[in-house]
C-alpha atoms as a PDB file:
ATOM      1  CA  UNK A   1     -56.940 -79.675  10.325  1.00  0.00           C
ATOM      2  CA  UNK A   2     -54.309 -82.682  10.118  1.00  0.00           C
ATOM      3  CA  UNK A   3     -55.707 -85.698   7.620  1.00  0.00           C
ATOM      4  CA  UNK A   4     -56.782 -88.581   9.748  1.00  0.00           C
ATOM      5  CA  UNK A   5     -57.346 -91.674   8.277  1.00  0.00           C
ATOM      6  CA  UNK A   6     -60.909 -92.791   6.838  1.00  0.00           C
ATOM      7  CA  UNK A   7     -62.197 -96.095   9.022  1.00  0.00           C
ATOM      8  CA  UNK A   8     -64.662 -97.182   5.856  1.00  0.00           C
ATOM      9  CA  UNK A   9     -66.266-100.650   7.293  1.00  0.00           C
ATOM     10  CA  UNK A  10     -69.471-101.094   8.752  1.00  0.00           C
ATOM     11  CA  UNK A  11     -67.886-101.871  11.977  1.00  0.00           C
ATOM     12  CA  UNK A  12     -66.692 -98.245  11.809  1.00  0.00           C
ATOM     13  CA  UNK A  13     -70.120 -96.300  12.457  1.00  0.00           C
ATOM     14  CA  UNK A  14     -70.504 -94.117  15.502  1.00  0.00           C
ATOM     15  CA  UNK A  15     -73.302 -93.066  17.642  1.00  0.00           C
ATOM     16  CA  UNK A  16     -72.646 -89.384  19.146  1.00  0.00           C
ATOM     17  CA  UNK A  17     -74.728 -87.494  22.487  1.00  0.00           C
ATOM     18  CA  UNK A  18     -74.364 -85.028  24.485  1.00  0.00           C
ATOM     19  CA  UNK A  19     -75.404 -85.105  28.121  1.00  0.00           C
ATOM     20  CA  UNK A  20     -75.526 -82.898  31.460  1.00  0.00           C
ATOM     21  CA  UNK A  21     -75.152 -83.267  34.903  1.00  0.00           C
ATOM     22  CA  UNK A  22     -73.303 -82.536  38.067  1.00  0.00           C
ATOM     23  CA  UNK A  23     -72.086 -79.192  36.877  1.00  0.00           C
ATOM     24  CA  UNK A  24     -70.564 -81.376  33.620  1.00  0.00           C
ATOM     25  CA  UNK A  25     -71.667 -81.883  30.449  1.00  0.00           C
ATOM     26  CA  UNK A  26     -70.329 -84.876  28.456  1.00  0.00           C
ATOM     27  CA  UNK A  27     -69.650 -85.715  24.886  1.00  0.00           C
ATOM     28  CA  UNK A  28     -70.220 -89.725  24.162  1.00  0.00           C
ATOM     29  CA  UNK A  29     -68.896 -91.115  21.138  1.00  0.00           C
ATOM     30  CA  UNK A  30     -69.103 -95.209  20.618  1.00  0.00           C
ATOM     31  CA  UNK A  31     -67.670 -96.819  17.772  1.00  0.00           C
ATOM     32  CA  UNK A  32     -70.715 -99.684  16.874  1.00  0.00           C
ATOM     33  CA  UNK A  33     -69.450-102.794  16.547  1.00  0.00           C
ATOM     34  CA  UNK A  34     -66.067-102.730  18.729  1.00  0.00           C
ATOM     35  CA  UNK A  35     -68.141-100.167  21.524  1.00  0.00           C
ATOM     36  CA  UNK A  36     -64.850 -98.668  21.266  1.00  0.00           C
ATOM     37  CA  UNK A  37     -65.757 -95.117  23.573  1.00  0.00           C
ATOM     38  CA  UNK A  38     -64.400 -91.921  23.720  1.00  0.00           C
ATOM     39  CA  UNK A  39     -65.645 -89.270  26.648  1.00  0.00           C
ATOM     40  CA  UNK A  40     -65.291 -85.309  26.667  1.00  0.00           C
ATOM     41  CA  UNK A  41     -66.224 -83.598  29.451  1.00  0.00           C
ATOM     42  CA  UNK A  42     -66.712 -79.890  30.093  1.00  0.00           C
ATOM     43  CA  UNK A  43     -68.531 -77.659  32.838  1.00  0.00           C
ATOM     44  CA  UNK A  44     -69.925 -75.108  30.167  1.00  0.00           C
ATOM     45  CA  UNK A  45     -72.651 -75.754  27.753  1.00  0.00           C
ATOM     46  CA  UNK A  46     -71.396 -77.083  24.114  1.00  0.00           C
ATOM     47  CA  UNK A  47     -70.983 -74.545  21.362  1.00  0.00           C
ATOM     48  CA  UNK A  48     -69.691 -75.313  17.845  1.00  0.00           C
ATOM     49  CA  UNK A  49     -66.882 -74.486  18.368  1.00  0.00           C
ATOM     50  CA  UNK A  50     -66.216 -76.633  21.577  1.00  0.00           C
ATOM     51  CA  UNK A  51     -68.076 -79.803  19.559  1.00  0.00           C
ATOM     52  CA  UNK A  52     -65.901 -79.889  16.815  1.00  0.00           C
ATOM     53  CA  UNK A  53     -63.172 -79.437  19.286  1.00  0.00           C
ATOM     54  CA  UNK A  54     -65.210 -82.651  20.845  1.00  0.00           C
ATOM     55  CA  UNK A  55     -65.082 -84.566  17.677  1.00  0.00           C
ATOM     56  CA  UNK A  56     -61.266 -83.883  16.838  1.00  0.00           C
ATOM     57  CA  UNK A  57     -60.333 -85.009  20.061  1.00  0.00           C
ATOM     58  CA  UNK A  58     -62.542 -88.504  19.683  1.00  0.00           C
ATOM     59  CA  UNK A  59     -61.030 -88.909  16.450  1.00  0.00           C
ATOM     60  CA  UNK A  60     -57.661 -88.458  17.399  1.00  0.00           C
ATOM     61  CA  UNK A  61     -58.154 -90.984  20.235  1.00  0.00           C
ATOM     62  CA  UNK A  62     -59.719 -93.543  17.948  1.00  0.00           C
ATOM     63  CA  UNK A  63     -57.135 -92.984  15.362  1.00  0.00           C
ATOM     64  CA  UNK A  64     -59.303 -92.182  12.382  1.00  0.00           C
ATOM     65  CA  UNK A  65     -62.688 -90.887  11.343  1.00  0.00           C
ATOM     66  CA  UNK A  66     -65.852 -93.241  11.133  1.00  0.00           C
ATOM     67  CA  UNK A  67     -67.546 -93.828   8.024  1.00  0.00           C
ATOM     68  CA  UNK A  68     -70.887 -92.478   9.388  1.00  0.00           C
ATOM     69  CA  UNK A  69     -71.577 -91.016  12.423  1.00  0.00           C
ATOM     70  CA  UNK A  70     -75.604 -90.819  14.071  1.00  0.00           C
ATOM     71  CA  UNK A  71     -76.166 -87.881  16.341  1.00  0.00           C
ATOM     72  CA  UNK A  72     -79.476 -87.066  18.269  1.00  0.00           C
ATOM     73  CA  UNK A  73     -80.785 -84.232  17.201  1.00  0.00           C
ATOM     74  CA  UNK A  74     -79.275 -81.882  19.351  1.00  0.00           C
ATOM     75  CA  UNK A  75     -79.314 -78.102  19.167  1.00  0.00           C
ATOM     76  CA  UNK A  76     -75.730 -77.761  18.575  1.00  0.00           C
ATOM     77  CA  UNK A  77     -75.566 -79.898  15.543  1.00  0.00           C
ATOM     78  CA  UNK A  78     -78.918 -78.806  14.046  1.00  0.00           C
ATOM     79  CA  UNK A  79     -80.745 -75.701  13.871  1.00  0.00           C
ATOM     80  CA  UNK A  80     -84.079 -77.395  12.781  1.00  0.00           C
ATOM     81  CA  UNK A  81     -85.818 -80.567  10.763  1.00  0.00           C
ATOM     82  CA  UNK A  82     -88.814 -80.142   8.930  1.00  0.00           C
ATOM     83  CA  UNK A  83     -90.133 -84.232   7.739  1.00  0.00           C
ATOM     84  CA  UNK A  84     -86.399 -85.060   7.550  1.00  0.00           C
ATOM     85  CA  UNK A  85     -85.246 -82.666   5.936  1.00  0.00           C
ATOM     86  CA  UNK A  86     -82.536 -81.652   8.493  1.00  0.00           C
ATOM     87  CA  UNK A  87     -80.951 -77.686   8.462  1.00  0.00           C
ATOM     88  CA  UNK A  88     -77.172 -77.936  10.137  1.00  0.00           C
ATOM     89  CA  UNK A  89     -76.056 -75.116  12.279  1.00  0.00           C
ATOM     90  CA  UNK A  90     -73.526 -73.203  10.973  1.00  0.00           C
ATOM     91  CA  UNK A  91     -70.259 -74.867  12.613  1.00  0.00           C
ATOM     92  CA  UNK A  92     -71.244 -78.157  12.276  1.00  0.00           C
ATOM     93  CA  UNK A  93     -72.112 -77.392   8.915  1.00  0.00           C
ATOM     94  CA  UNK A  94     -68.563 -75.912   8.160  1.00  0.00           C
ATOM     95  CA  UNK A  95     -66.860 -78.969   9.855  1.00  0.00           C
ATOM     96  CA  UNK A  96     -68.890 -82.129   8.322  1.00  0.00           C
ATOM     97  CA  UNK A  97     -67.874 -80.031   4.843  1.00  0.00           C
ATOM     98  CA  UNK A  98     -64.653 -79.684   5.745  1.00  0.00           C
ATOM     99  CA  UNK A  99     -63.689 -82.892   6.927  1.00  0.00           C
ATOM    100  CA  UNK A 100     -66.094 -85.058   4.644  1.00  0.00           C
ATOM    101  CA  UNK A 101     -68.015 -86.688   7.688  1.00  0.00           C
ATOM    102  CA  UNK A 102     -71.122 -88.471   6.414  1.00  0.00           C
ATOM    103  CA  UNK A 103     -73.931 -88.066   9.513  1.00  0.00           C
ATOM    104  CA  UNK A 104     -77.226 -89.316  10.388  1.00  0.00           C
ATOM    105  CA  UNK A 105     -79.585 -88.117  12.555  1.00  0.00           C
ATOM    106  CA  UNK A 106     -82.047 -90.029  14.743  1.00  0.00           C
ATOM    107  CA  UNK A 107     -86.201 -88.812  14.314  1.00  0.00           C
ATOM    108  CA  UNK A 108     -87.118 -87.517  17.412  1.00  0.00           C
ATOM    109  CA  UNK A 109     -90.159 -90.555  17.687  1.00  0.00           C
ATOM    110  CA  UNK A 110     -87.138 -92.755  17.609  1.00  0.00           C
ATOM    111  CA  UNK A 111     -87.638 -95.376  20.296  1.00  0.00           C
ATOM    112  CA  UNK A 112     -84.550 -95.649  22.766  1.00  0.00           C
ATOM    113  CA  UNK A 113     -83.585 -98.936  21.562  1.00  0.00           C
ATOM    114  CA  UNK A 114     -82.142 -97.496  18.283  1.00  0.00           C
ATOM    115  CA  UNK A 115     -79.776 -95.493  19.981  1.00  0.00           C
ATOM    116  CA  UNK A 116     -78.494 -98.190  22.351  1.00  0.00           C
ATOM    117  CA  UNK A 117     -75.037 -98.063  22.348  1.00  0.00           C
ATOM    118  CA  UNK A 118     -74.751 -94.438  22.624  1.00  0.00           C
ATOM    119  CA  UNK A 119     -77.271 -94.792  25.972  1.00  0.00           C
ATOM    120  CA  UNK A 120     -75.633 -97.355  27.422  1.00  0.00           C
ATOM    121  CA  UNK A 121     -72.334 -95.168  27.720  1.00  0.00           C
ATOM    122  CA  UNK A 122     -73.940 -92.628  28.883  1.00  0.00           C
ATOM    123  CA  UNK A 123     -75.348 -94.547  30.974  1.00  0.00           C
ATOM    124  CA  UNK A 124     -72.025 -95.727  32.227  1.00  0.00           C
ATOM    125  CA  UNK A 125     -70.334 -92.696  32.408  1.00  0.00           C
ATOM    126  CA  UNK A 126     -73.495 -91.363  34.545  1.00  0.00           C
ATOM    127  CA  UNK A 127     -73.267 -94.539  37.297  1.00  0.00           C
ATOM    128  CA  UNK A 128     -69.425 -95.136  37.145  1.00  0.00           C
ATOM    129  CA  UNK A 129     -67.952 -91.389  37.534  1.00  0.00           C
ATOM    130  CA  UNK A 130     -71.205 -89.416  38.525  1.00  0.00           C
ATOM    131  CA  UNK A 131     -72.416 -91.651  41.536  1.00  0.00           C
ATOM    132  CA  UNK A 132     -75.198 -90.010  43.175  1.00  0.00           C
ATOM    133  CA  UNK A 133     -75.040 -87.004  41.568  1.00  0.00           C
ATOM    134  CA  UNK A 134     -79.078 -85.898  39.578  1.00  0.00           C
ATOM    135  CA  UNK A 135     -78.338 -85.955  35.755  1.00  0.00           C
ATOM    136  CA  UNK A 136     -81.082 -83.925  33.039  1.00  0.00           C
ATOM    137  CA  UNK A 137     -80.562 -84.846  29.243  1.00  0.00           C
END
């Protein structure tokens, strides 16, 4: 994978989520202080493979890497948590090596609020190009 540049300031964390609807399912990643967004959408369920194809995409887009990025704790990026103590799946495991990404994960008793941003574009992309179409997360 090409080098991308390292965005290193506060300004340059990033919430992640993954969401499904409408015969889509969407990647959301918001950059936290600018709400700079990036959307990927697909019609199959994510994989590794197709998430770090997500995440290379996003970072191309945004023209660098974040500093930290916060993900839900979704199956695709974790295989299980035990008291925060957080077990990667395999390709996400390879890639964060790989490409030196420092995540976060939100506790599942996390209220809504702390993942805010991330919500509010999905959200968005769930009123603005998904009218009245039934969404699931």
């Amino acid at each position: 994978m090409a080098a991308r540049r390292r965005l290193t300031s506060v300004q340059h964390r990033c919430d992640v989520w993954t969401a499904v609807g409408a015969g889509f399912i969407f990647f959301a990643l918001v950059l936290s202080r600018s709400r700079y967004k990036y959307v990927f959408f697909q019609t199959t369920p994510f994989t590794g493979k197709t998430a770090v194809q997500a995440h290379e995409q996003a970072f191309r887009y945004i023209e660098g890497i974040p500093g930290k990025l916060l993900y839900d704790q979704d199956s695709v990026f974790l295989k299980s948590e035990n008291l925060g103590d957080y077990l990667l799946a395999d390709d996400f495991r390879r890639y964060r090596d790989e490409r030196g990404i420092s995540v976060e994960f939100c506790r599942k008793a996390d209220p809504p609020q702390s993942k805010g941003r991330v919500e509010n574009v999905v959200g968005y992309v769930k009123t603005t190009f998904f009218a009245r179409v039934p969404f699931t997360i």
